[in-house]
N, C-alpha and C. Protein backbone atom coordinates (compact mmCIF):
# COMPACT_ATOMS: atom_id res chain seq x y z
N UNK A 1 106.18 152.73 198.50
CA UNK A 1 105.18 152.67 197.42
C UNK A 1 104.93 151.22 197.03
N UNK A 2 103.55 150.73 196.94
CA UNK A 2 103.23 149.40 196.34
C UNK A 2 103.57 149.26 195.09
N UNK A 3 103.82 148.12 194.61
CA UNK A 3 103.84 147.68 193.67
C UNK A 3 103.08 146.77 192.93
N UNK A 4 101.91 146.79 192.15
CA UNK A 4 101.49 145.57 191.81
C UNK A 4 102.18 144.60 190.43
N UNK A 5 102.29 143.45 190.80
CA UNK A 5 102.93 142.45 189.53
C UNK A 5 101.89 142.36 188.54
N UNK A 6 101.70 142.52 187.19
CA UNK A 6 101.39 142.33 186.39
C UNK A 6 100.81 140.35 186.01
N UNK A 7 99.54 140.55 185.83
CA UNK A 7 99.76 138.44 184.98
C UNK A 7 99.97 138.37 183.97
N UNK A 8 101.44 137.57 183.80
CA UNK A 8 101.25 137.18 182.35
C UNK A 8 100.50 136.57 181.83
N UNK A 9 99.84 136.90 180.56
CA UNK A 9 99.12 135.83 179.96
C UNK A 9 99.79 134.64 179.08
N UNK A 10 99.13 133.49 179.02
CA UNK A 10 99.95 132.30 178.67
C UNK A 10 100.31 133.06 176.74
N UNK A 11 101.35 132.40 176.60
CA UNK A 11 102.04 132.99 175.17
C UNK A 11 101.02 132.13 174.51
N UNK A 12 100.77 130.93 174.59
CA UNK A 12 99.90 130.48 173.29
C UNK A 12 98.23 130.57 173.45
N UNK A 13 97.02 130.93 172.17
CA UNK A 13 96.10 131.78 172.24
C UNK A 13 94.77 130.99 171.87
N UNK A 14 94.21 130.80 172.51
CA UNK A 14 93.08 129.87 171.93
C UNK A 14 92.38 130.34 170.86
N UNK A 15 92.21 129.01 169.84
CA UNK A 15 92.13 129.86 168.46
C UNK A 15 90.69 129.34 168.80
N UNK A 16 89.84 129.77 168.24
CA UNK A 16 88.37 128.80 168.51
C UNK A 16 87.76 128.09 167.07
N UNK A 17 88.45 128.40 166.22
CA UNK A 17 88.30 127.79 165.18
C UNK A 17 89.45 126.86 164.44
N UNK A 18 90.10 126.80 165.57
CA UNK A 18 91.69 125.78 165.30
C UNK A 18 90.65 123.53 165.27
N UNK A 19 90.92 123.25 164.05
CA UNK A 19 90.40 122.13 164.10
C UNK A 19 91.13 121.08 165.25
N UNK A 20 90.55 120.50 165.60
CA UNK A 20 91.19 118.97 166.49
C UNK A 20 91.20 118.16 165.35
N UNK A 21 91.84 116.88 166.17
CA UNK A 21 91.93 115.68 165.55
C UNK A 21 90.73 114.96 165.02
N UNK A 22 89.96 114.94 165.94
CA UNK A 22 88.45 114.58 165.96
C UNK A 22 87.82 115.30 164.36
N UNK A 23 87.67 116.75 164.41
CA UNK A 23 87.02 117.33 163.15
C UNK A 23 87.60 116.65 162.26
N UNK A 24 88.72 116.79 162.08
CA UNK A 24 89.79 116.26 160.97
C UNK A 24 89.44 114.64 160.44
N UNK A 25 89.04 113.94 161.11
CA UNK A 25 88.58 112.70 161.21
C UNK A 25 87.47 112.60 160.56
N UNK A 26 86.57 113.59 161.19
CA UNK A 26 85.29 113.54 160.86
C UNK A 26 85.40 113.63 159.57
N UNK A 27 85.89 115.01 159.03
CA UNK A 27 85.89 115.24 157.49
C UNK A 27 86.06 114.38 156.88
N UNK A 28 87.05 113.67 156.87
CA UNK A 28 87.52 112.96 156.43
C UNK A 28 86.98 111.69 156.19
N UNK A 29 85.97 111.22 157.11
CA UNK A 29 84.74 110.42 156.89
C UNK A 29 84.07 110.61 155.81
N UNK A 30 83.64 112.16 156.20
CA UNK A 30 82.38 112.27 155.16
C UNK A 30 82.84 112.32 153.88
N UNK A 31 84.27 112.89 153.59
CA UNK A 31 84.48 113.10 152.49
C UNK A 31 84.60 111.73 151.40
N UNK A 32 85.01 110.00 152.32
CA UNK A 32 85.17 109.03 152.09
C UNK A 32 83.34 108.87 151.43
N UNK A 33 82.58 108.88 152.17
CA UNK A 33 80.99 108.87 152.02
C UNK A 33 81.11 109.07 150.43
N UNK A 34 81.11 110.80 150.51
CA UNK A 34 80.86 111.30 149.50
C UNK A 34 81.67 110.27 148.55
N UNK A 35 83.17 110.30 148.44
CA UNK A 35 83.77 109.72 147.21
C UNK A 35 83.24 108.57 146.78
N UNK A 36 83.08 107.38 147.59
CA UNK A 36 82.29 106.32 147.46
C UNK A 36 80.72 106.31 146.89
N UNK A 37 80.04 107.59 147.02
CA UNK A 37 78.97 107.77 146.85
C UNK A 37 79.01 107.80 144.78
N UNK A 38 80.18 108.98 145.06
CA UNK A 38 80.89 109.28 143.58
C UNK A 38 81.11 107.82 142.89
N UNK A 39 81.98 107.17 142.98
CA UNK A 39 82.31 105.82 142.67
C UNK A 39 81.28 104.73 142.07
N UNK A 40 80.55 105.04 142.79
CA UNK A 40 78.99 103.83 142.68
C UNK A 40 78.06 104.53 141.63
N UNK A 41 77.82 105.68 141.57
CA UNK A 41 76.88 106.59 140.87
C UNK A 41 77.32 107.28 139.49
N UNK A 42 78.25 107.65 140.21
CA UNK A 42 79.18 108.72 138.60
C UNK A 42 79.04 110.03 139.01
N UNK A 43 77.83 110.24 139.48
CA UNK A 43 77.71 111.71 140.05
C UNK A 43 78.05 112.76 141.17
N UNK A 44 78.48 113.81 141.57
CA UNK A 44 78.56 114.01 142.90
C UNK A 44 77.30 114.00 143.87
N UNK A 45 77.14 114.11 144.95
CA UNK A 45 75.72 114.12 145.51
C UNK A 45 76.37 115.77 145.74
N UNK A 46 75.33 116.75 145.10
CA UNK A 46 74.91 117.99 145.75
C UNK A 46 74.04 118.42 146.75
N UNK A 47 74.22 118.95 147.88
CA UNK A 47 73.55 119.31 148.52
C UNK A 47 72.96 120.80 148.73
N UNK A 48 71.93 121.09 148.61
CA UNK A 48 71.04 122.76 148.19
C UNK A 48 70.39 123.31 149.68
């Protein structure tokens, strides 16, 4: 009788919404923008 082997699948799971370094960066840009924006003005800048 055959046997077929099973594939494991790899244990760790691609998240697709798992941030990188890069996003993280990015934010972190804009959020500098914004604060500085705050700083100079007094106000937040809202965006609608």
């Amino acid at each position: 009788m055959a046997t077929t082997k099973k594939v494991d699948k790899p244990n760790k799971k691609a998240v697709p919404h798992e941030l990188t370094f890069l996003d993280v960066r990015q934010a972190a840009r804009d959020g500098q923008k914004v604060f500085d924006t705050f700083v100079i003005t007094g106000k937040l800048p809202v965006t609608k």
